[in-house]
ModelCIF file with pLDDT and N, C-alpha, C, O atoms, coordinates in Angstrom:
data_MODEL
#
_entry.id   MODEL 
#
_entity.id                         1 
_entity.type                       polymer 
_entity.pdbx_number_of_molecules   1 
#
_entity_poly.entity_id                      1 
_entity_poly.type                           'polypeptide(L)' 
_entity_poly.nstd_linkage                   no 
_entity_poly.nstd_monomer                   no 
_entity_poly.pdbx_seq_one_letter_code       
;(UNK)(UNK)(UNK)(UNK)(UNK)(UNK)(UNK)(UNK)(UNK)(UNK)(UNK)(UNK)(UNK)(UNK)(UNK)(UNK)
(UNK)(UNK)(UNK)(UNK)(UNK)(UNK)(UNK)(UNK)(UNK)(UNK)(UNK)(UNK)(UNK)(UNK)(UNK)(UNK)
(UNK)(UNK)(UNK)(UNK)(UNK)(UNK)(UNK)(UNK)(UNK)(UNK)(UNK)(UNK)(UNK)(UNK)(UNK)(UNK)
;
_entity_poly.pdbx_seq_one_letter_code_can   XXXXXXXXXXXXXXXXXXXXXXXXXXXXXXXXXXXXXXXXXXXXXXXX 
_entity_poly.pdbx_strand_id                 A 
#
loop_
_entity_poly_seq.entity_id 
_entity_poly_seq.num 
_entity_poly_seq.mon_id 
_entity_poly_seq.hetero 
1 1  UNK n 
1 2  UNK n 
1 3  UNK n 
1 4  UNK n 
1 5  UNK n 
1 6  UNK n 
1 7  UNK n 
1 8  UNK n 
1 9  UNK n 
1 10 UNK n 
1 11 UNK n 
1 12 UNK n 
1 13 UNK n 
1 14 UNK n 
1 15 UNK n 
1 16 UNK n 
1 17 UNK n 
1 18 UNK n 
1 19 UNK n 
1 20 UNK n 
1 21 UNK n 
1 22 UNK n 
1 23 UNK n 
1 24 UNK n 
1 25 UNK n 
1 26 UNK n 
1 27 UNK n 
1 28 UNK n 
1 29 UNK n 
1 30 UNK n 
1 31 UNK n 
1 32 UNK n 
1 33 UNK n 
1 34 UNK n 
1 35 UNK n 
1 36 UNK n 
1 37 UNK n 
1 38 UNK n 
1 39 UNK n 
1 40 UNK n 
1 41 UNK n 
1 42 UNK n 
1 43 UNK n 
1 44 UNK n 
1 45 UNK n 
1 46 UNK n 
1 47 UNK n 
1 48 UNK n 
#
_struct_asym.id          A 
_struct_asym.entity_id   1 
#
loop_
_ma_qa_metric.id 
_ma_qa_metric.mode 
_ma_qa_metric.name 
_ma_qa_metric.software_group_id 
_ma_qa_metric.type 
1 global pLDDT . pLDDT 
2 local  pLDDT . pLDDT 
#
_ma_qa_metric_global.metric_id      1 
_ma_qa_metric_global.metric_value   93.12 
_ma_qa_metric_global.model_id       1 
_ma_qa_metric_global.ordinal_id     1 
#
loop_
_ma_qa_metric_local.label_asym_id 
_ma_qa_metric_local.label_comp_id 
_ma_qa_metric_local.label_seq_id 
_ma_qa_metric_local.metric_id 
_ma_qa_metric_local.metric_value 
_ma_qa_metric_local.model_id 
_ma_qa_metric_local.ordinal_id 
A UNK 1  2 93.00 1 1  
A UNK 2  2 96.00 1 2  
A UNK 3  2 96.00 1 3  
A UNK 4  2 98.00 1 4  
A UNK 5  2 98.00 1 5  
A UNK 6  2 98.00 1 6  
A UNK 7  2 98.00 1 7  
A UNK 8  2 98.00 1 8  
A UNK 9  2 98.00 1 9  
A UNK 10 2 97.00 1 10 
A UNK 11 2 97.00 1 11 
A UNK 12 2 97.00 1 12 
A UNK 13 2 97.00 1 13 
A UNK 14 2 96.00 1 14 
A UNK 15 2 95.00 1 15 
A UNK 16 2 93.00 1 16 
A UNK 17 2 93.00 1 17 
A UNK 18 2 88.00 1 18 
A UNK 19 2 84.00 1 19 
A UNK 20 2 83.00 1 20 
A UNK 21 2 85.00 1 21 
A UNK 22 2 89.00 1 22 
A UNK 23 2 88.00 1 23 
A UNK 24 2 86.00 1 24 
A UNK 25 2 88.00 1 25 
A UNK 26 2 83.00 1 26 
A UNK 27 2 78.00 1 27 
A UNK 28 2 83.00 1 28 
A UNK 29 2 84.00 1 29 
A UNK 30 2 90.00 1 30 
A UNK 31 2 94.00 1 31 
A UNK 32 2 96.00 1 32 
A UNK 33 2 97.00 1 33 
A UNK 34 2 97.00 1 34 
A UNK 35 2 97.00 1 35 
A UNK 36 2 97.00 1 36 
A UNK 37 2 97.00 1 37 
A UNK 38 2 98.00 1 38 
A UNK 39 2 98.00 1 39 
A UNK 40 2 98.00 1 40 
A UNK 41 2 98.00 1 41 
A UNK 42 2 97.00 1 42 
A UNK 43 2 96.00 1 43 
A UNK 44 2 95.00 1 44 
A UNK 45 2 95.00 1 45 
A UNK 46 2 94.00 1 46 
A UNK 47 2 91.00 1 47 
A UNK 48 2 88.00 1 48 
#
loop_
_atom_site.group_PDB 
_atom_site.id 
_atom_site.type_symbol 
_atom_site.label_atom_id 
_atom_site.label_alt_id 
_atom_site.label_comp_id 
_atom_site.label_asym_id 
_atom_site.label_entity_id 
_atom_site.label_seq_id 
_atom_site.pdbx_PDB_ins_code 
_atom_site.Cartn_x 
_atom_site.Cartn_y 
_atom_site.Cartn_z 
_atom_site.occupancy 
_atom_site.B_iso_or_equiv 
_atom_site.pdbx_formal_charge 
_atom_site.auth_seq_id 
_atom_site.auth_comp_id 
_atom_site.auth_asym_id 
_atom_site.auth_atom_id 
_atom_site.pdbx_PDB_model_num 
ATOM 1   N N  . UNK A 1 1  ? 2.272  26.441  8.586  1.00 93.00 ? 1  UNK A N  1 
ATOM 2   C CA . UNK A 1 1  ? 2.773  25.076  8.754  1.00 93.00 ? 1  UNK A CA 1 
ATOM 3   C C  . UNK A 1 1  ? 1.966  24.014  8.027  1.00 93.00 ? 1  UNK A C  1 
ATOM 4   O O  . UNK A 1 1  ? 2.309  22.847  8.213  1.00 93.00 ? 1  UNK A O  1 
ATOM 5   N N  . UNK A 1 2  ? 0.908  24.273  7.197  1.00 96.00 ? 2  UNK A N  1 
ATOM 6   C CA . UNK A 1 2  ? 0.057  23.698  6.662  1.00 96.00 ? 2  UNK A CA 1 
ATOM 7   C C  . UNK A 1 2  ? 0.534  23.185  5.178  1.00 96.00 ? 2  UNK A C  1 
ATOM 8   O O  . UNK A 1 2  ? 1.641  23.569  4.801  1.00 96.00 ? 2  UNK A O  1 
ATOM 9   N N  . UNK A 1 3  ? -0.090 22.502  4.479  1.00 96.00 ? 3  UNK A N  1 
ATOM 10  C CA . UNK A 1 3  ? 0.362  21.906  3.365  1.00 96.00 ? 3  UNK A CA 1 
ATOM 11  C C  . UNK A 1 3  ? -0.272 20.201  2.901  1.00 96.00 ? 3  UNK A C  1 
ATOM 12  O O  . UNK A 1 3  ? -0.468 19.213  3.609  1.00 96.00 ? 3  UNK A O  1 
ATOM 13  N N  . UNK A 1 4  ? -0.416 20.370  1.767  1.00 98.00 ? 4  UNK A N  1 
ATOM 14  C CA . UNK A 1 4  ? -1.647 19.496  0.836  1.00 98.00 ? 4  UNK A CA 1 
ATOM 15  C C  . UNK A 1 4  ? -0.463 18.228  0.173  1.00 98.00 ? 4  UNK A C  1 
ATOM 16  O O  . UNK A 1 4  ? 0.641  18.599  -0.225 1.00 98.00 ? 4  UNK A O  1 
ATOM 17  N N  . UNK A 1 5  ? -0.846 16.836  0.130  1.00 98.00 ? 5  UNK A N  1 
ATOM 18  C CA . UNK A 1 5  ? 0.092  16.754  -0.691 1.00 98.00 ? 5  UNK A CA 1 
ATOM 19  C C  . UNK A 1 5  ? -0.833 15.384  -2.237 1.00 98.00 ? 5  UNK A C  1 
ATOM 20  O O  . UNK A 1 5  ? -2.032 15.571  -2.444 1.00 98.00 ? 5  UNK A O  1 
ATOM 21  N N  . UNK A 1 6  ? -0.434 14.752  -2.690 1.00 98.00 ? 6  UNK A N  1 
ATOM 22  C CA . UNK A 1 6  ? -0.748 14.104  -3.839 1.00 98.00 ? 6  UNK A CA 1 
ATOM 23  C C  . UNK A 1 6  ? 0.162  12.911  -4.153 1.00 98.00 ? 6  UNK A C  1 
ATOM 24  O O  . UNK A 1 6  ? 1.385  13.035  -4.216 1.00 98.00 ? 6  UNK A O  1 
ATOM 25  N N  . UNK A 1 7  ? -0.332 12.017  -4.302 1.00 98.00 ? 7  UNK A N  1 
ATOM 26  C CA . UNK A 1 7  ? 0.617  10.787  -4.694 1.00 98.00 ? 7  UNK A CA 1 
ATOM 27  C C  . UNK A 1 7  ? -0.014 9.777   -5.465 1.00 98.00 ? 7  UNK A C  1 
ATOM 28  O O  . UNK A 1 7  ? -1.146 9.327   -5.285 1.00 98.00 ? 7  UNK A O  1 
ATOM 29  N N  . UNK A 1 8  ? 0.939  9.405   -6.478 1.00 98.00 ? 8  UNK A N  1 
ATOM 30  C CA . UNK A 1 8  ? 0.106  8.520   -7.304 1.00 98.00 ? 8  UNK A CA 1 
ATOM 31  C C  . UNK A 1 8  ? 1.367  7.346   -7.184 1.00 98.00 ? 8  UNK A C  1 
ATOM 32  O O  . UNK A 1 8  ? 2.546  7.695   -7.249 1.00 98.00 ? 8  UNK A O  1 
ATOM 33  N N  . UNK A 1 9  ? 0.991  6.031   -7.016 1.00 98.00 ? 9  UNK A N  1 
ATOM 34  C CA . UNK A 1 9  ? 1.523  4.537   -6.928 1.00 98.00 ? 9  UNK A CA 1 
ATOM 35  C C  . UNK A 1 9  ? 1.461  3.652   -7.609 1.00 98.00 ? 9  UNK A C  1 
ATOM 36  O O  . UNK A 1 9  ? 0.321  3.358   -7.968 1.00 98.00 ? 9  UNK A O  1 
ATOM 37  N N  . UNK A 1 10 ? 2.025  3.231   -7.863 1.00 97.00 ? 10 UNK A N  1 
ATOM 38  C CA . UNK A 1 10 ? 1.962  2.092   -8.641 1.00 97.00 ? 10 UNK A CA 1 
ATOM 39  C C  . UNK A 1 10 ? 2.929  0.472   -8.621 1.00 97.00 ? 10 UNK A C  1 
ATOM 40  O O  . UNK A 1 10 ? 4.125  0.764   -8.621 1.00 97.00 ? 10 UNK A O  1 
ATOM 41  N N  . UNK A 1 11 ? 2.722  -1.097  -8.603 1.00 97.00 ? 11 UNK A N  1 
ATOM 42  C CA . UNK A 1 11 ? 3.595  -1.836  -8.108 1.00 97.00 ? 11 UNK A CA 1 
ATOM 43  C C  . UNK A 1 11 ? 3.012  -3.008  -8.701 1.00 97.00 ? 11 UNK A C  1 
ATOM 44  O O  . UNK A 1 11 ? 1.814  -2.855  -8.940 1.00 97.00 ? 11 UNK A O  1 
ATOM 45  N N  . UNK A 1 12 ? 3.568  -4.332  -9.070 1.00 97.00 ? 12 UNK A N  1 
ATOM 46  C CA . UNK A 1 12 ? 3.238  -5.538  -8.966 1.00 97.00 ? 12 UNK A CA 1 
ATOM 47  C C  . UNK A 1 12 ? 3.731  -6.249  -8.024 1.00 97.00 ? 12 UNK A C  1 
ATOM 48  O O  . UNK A 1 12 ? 4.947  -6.185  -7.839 1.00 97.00 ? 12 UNK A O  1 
ATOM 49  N N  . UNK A 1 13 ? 3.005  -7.008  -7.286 1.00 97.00 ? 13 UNK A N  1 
ATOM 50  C CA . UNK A 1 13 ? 3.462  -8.336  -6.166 1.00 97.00 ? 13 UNK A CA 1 
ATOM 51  C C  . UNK A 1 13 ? 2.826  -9.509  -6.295 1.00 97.00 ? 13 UNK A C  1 
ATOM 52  O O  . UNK A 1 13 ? 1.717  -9.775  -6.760 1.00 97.00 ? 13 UNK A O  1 
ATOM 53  N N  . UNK A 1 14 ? 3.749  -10.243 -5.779 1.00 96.00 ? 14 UNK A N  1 
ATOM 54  C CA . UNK A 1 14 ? 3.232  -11.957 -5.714 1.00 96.00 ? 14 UNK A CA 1 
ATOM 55  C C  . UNK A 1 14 ? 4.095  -12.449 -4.630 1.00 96.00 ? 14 UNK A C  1 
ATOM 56  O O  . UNK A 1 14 ? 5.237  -12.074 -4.366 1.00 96.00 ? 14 UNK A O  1 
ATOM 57  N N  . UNK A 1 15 ? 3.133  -13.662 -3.831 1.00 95.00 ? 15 UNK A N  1 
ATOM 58  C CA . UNK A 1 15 ? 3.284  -13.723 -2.754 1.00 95.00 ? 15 UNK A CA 1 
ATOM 59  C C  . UNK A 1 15 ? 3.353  -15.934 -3.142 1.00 95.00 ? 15 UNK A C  1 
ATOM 60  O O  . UNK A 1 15 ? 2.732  -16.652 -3.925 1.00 95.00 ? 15 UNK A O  1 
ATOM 61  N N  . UNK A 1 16 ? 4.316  -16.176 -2.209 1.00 93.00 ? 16 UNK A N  1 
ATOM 62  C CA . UNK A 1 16 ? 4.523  -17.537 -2.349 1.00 93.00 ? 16 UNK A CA 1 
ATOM 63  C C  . UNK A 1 16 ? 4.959  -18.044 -0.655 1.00 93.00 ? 16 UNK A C  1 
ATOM 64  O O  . UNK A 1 16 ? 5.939  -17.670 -0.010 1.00 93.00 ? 16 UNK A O  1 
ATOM 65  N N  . UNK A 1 17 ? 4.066  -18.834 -0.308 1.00 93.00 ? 17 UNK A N  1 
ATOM 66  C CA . UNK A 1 17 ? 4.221  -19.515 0.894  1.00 93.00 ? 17 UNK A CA 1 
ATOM 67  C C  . UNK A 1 17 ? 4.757  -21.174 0.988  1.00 93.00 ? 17 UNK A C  1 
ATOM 68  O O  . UNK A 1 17 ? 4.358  -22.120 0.308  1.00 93.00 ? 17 UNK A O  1 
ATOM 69  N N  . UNK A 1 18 ? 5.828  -21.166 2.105  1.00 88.00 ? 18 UNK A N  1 
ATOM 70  C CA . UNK A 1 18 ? 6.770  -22.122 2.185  1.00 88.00 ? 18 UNK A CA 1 
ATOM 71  C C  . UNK A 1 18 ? 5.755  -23.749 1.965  1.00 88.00 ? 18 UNK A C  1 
ATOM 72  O O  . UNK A 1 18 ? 6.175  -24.868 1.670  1.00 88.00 ? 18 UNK A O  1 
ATOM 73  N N  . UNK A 1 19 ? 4.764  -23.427 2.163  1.00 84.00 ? 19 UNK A N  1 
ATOM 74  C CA . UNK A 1 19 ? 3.994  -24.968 2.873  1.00 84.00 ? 19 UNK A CA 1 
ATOM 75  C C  . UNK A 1 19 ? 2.594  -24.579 2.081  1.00 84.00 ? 19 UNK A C  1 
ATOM 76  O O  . UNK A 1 19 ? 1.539  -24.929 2.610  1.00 84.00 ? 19 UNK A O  1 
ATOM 77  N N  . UNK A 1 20 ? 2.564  -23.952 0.978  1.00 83.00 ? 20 UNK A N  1 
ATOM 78  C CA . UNK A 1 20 ? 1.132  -23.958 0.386  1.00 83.00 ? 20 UNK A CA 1 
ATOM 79  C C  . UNK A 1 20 ? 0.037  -22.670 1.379  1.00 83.00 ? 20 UNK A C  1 
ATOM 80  O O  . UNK A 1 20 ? -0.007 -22.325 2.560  1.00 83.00 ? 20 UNK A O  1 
ATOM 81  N N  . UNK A 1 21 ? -0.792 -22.247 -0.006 1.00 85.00 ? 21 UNK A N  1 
ATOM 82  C CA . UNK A 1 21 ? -1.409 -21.016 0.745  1.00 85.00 ? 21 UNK A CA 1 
ATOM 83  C C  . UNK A 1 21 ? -2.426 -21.329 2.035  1.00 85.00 ? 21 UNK A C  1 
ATOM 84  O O  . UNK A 1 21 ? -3.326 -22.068 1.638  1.00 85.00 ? 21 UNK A O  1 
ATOM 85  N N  . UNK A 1 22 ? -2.550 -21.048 3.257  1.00 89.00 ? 22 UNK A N  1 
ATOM 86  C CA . UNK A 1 22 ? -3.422 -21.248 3.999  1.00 89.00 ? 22 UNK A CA 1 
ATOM 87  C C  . UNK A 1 22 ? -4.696 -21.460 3.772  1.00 89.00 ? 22 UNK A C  1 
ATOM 88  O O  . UNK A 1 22 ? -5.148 -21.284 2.640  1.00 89.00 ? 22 UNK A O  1 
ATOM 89  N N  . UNK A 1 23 ? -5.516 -21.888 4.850  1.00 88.00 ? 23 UNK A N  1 
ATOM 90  C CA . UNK A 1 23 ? -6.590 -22.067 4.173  1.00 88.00 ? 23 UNK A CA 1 
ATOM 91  C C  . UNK A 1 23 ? -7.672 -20.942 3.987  1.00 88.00 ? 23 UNK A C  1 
ATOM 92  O O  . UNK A 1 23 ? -8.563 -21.057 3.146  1.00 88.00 ? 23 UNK A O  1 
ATOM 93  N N  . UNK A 1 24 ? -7.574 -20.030 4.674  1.00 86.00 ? 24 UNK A N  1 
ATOM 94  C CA . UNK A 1 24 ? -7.778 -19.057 5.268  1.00 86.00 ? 24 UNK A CA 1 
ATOM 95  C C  . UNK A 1 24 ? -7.859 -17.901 3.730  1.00 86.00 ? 24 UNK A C  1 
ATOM 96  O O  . UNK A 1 24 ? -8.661 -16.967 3.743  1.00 86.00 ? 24 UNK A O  1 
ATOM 97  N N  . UNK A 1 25 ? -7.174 -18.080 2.822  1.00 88.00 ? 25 UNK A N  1 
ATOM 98  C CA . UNK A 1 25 ? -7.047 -17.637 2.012  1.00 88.00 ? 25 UNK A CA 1 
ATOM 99  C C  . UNK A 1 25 ? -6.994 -17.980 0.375  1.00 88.00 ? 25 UNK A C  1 
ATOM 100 O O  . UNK A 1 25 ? -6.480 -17.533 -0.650 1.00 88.00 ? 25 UNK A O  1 
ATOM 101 N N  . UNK A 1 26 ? -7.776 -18.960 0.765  1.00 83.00 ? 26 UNK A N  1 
ATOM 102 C CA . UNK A 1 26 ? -7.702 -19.779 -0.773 1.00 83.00 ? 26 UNK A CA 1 
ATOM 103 C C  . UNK A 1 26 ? -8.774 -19.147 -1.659 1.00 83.00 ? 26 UNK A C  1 
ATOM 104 O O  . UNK A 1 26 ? -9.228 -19.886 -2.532 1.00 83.00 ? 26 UNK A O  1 
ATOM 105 N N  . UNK A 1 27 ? -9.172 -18.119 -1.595 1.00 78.00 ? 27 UNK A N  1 
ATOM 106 C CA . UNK A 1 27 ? -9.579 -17.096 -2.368 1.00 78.00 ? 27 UNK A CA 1 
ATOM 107 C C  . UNK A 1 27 ? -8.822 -16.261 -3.076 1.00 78.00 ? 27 UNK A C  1 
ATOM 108 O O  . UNK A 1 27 ? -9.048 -15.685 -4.141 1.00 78.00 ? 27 UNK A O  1 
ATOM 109 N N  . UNK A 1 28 ? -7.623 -16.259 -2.158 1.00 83.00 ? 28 UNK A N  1 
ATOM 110 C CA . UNK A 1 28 ? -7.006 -14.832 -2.767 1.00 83.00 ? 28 UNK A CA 1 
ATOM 111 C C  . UNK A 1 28 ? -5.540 -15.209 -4.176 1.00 83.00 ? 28 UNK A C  1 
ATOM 112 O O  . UNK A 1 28 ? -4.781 -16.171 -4.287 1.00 83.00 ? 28 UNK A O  1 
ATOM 113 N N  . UNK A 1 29 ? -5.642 -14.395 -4.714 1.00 84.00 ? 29 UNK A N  1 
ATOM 114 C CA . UNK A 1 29 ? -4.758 -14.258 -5.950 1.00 84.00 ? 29 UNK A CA 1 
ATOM 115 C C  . UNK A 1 29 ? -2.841 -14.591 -5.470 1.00 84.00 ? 29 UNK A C  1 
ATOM 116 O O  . UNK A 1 29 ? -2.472 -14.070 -4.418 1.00 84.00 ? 29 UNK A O  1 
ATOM 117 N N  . UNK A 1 30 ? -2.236 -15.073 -5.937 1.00 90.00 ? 30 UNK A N  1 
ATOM 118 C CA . UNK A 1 30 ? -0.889 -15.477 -5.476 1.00 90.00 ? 30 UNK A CA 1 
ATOM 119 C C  . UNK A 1 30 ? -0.151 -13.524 -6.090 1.00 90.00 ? 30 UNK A C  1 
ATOM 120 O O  . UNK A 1 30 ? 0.738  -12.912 -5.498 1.00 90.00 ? 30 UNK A O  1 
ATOM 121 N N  . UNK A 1 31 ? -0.758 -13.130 -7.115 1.00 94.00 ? 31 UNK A N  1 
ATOM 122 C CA . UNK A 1 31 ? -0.195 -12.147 -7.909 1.00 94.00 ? 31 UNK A CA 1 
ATOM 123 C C  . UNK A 1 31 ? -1.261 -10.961 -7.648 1.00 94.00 ? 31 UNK A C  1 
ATOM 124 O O  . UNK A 1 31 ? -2.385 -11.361 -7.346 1.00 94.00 ? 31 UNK A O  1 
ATOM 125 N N  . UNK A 1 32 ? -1.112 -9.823  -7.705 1.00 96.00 ? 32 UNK A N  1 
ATOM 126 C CA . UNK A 1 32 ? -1.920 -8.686  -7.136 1.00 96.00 ? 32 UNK A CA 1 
ATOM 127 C C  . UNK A 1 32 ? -1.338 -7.272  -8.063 1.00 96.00 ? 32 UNK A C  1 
ATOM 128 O O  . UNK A 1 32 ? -0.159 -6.927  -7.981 1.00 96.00 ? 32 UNK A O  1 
ATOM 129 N N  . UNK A 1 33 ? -2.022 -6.769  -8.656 1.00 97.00 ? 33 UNK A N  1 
ATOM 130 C CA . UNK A 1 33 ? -1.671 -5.182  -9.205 1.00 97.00 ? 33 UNK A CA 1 
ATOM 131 C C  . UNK A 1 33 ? -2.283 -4.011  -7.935 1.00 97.00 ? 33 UNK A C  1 
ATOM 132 O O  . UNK A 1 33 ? -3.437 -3.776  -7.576 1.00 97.00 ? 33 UNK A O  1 
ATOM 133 N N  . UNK A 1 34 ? -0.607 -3.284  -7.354 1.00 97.00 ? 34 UNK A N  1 
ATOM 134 C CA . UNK A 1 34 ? -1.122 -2.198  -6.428 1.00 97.00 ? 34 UNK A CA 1 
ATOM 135 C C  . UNK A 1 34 ? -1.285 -1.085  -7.043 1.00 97.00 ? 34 UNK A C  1 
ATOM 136 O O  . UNK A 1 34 ? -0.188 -0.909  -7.574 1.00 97.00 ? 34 UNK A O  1 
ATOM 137 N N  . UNK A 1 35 ? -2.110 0.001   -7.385 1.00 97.00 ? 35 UNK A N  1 
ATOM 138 C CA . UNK A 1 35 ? -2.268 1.155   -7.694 1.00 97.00 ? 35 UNK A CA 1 
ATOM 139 C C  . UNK A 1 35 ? -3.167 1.983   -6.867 1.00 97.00 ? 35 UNK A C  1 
ATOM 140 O O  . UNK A 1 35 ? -3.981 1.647   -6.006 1.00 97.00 ? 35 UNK A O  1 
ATOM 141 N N  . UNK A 1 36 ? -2.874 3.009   -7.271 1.00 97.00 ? 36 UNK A N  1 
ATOM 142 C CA . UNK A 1 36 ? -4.037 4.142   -6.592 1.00 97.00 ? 36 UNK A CA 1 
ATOM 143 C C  . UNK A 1 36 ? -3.686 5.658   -6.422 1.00 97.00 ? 36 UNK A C  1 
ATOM 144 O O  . UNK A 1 36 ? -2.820 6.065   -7.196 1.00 97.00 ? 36 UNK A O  1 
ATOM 145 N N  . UNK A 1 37 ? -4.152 6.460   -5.640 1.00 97.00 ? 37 UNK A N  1 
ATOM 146 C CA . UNK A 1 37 ? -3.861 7.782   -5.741 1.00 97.00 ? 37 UNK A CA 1 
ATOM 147 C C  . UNK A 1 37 ? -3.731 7.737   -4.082 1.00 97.00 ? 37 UNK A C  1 
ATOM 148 O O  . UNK A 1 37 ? -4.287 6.819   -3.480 1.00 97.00 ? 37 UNK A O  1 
ATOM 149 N N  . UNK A 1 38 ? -2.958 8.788   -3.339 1.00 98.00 ? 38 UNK A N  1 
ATOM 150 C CA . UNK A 1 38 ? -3.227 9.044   -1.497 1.00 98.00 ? 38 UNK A CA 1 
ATOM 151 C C  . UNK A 1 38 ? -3.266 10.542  -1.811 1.00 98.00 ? 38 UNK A C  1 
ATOM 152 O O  . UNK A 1 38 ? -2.703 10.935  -2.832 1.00 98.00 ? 38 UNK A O  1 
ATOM 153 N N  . UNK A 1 39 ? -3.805 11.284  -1.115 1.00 98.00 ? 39 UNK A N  1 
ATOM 154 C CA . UNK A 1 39 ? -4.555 12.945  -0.587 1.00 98.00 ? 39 UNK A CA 1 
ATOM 155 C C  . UNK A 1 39 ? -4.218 13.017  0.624  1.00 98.00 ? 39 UNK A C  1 
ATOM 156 O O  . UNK A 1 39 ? -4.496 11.970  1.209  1.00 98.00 ? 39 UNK A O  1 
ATOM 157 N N  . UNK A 1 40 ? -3.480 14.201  1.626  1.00 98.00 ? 40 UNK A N  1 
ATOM 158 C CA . UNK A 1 40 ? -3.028 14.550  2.720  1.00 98.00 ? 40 UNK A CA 1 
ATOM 159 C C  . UNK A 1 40 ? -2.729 15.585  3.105  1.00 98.00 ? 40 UNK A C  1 
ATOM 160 O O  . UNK A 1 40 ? -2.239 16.517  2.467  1.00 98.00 ? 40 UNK A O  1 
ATOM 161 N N  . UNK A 1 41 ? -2.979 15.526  4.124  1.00 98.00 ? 41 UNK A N  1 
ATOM 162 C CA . UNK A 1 41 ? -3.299 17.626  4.797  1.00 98.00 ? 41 UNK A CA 1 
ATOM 163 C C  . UNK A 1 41 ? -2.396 17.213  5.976  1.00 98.00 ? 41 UNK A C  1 
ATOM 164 O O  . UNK A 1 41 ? -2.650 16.275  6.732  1.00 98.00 ? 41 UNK A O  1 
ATOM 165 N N  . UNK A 1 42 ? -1.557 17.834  6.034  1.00 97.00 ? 42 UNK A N  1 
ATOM 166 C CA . UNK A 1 42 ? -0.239 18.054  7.096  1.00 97.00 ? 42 UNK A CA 1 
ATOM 167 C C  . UNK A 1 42 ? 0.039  19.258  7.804  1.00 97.00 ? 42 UNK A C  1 
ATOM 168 O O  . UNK A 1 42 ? 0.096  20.387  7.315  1.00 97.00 ? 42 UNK A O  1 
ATOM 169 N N  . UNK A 1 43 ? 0.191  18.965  8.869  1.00 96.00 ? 43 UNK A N  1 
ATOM 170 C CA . UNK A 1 43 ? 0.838  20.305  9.523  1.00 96.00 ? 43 UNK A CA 1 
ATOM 171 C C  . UNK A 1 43 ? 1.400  20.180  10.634 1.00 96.00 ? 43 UNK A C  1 
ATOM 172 O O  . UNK A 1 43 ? 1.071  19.484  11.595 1.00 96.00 ? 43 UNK A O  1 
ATOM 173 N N  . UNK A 1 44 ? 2.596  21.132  10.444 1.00 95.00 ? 44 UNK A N  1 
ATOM 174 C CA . UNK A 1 44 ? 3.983  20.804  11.063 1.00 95.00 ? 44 UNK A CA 1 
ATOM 175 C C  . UNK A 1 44 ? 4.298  21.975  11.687 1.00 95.00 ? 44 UNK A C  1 
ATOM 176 O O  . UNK A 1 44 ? 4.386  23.151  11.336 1.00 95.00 ? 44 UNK A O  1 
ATOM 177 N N  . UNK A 1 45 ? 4.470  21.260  12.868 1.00 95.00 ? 45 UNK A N  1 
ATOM 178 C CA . UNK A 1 45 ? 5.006  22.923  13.816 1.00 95.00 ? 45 UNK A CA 1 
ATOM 179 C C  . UNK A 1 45 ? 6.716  22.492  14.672 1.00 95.00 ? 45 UNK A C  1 
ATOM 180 O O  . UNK A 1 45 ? 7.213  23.417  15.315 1.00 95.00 ? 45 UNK A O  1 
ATOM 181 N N  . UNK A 1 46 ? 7.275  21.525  14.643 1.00 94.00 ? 46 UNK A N  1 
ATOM 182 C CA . UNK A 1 46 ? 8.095  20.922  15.107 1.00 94.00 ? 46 UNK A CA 1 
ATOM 183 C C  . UNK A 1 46 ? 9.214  22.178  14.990 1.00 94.00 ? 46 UNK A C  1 
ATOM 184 O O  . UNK A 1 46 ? 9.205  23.132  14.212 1.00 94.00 ? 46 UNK A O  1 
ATOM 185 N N  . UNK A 1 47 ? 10.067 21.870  15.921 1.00 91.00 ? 47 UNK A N  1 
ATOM 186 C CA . UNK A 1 47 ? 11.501 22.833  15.569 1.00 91.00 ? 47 UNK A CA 1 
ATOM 187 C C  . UNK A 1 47 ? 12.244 22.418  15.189 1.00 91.00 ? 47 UNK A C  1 
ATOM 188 O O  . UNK A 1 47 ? 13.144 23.154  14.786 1.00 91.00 ? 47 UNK A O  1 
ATOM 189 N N  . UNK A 1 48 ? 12.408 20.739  15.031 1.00 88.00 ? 48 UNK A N  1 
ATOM 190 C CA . UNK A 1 48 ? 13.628 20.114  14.434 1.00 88.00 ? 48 UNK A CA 1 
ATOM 191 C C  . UNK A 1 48 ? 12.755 18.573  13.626 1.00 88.00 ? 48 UNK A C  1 
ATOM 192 O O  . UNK A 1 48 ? 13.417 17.747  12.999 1.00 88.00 ? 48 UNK A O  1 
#
């Protein structure tokens, strides 16, 4: 029931708030590049 798996991602986003960015966050980028790799060990015994 075991099994490895591999994923590679990739995305652009940008984020726009109704009333200006908080303040809370006036560091952060309006535009963001998501990438990366995920690794996962699964195991499944379910009957359905």
């Amino acid at each position: 029931p075991d099994s490895l798996g591999l994923r590679v991602f990739a995305a652009r986003s940008e984020v726009g708030f109704d009333l200006g960015l908080p303040p809370a966050l006036a560091g952060e980028a309006r535009k963001a590049d998501i990438a990366g790799l995920g690794l996962s060990w699964t195991r499944d015994t379910r009957d359905d």
